[in-house]
C-alpha atoms as a PDB file:
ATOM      1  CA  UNK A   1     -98.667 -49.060 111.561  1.00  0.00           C
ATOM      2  CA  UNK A   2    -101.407 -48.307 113.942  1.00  0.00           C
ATOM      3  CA  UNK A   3     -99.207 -50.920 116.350  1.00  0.00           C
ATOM      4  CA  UNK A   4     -96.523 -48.417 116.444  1.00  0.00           C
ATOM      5  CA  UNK A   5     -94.220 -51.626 115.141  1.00  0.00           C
ATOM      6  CA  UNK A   6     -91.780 -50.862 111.776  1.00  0.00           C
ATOM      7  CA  UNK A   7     -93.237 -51.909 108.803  1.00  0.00           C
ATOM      8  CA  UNK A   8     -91.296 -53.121 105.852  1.00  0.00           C
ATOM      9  CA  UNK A   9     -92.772 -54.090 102.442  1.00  0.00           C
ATOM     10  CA  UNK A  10     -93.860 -52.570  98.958  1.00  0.00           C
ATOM     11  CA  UNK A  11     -97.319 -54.140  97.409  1.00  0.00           C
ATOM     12  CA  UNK A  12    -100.086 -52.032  96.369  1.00  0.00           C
ATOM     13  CA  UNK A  13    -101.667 -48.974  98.138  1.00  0.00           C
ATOM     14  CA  UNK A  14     -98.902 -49.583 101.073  1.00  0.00           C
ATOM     15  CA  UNK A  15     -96.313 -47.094  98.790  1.00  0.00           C
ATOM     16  CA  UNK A  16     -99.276 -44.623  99.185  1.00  0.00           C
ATOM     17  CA  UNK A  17     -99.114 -44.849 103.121  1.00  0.00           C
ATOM     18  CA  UNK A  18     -95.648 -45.449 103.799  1.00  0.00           C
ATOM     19  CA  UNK A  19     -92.885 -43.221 103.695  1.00  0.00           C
ATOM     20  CA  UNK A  20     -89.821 -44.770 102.980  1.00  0.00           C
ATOM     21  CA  UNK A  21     -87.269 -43.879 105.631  1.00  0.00           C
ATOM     22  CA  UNK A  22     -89.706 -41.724 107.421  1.00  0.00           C
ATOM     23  CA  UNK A  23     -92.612 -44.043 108.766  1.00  0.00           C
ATOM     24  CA  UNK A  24     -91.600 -47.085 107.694  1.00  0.00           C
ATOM     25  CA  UNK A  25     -89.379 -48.883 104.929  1.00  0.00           C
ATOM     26  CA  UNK A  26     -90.629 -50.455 101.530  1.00  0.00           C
ATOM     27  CA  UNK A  27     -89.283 -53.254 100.266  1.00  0.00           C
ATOM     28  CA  UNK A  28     -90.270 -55.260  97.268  1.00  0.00           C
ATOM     29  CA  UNK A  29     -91.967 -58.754  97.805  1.00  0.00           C
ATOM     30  CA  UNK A  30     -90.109 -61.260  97.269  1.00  0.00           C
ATOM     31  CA  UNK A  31     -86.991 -58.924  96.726  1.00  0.00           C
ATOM     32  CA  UNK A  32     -84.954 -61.467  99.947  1.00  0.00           C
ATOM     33  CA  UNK A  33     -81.467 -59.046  99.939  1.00  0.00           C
ATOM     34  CA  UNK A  34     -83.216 -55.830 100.019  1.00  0.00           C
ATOM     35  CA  UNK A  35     -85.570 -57.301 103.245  1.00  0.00           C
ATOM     36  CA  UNK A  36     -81.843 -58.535 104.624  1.00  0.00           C
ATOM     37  CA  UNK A  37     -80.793 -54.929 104.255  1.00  0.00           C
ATOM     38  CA  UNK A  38     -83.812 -53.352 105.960  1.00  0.00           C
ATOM     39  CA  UNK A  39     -84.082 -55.691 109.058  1.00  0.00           C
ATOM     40  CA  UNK A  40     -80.296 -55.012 108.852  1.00  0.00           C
ATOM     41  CA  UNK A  41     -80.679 -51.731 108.935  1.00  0.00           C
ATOM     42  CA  UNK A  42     -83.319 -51.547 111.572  1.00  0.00           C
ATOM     43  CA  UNK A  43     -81.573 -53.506 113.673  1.00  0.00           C
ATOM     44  CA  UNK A  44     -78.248 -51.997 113.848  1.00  0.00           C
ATOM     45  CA  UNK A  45     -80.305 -48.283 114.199  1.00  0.00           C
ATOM     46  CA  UNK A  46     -83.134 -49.532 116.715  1.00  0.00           C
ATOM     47  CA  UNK A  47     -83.526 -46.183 118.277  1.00  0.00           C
ATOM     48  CA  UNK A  48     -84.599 -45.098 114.376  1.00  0.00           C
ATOM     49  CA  UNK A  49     -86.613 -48.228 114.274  1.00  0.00           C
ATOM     50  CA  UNK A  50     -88.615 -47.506 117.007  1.00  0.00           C
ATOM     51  CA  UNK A  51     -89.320 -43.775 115.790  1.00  0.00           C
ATOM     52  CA  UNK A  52     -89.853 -44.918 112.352  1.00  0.00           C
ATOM     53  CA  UNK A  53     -92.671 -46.799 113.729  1.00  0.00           C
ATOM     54  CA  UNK A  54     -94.092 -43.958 116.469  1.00  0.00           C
ATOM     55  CA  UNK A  55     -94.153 -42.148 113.125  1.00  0.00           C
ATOM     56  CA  UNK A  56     -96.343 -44.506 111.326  1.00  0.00           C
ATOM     57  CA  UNK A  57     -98.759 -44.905 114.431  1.00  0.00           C
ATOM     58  CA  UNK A  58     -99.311 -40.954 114.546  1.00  0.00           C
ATOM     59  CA  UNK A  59    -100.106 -40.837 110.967  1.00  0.00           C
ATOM     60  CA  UNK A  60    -102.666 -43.928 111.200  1.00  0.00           C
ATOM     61  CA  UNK A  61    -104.059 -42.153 113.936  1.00  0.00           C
ATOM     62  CA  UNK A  62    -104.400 -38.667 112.623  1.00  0.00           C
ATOM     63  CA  UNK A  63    -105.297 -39.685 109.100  1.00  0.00           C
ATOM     64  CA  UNK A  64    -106.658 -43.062 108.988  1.00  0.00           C
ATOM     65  CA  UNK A  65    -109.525 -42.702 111.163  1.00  0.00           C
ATOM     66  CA  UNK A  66    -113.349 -43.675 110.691  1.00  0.00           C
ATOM     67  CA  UNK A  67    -114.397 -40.574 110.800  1.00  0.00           C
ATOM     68  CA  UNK A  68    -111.716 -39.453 108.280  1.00  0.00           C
ATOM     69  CA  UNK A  69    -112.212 -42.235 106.064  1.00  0.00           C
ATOM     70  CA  UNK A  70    -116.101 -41.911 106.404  1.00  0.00           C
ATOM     71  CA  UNK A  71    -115.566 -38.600 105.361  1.00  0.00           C
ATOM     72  CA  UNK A  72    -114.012 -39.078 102.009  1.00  0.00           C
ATOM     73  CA  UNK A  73    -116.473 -41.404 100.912  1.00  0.00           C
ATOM     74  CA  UNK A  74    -119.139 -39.071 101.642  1.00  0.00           C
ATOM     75  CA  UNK A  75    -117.488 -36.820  99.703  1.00  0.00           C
ATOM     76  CA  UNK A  76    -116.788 -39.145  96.630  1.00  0.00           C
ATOM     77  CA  UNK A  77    -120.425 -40.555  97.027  1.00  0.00           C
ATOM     78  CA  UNK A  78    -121.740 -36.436  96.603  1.00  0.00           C
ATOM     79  CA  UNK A  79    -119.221 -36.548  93.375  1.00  0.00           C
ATOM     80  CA  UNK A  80    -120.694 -38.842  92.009  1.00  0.00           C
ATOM     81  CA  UNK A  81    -124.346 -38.692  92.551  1.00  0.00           C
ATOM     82  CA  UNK A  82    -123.866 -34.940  91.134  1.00  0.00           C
ATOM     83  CA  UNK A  83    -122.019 -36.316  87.842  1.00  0.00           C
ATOM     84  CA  UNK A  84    -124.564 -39.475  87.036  1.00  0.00           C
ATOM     85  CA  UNK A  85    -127.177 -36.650  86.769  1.00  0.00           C
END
């Protein structure tokens, strides 16, 4: 996402980042017809495409970041350390 590129797939903590529709499109692995429809879909809307994938970049950038991720650990570190006492 960070690329700015369309992604496309559905596996794991990728339905917790991606949007369908909105930053990028999900698709189940090994699910060939629904990947058919969404490179079908991309490509006859490439102007969505590309903003689909702008999208994506300006979330990776805005909530992915060291700092934010760093963060959030620090904070579920604190959580624990307080509970295991």
């Amino acid at each position: 996402m960070v690329t700015g590129k369309t992604r496309y797939w559905r596996a794991g903590a990728v339905c917790d980042v991606i949007e369908d529709g909105v930053d990028g499109l999900l698709v189940t692995f090994g699910d060939v017809a629904s990947l058919a429809n969404a490179l079908r879909a991309m490509l006859d809307a490439p102007v969505w495409a590309v903003e689909m994938g702008l999208r994506g970049r300006e979330k990776v950038l805005q909530e992915y970041t060291w700092a934010r991720q760093y963060d959030h650990l620090r904070v579920l570190t604190d959580q624990v350390m307080r509970e295991s006492k």
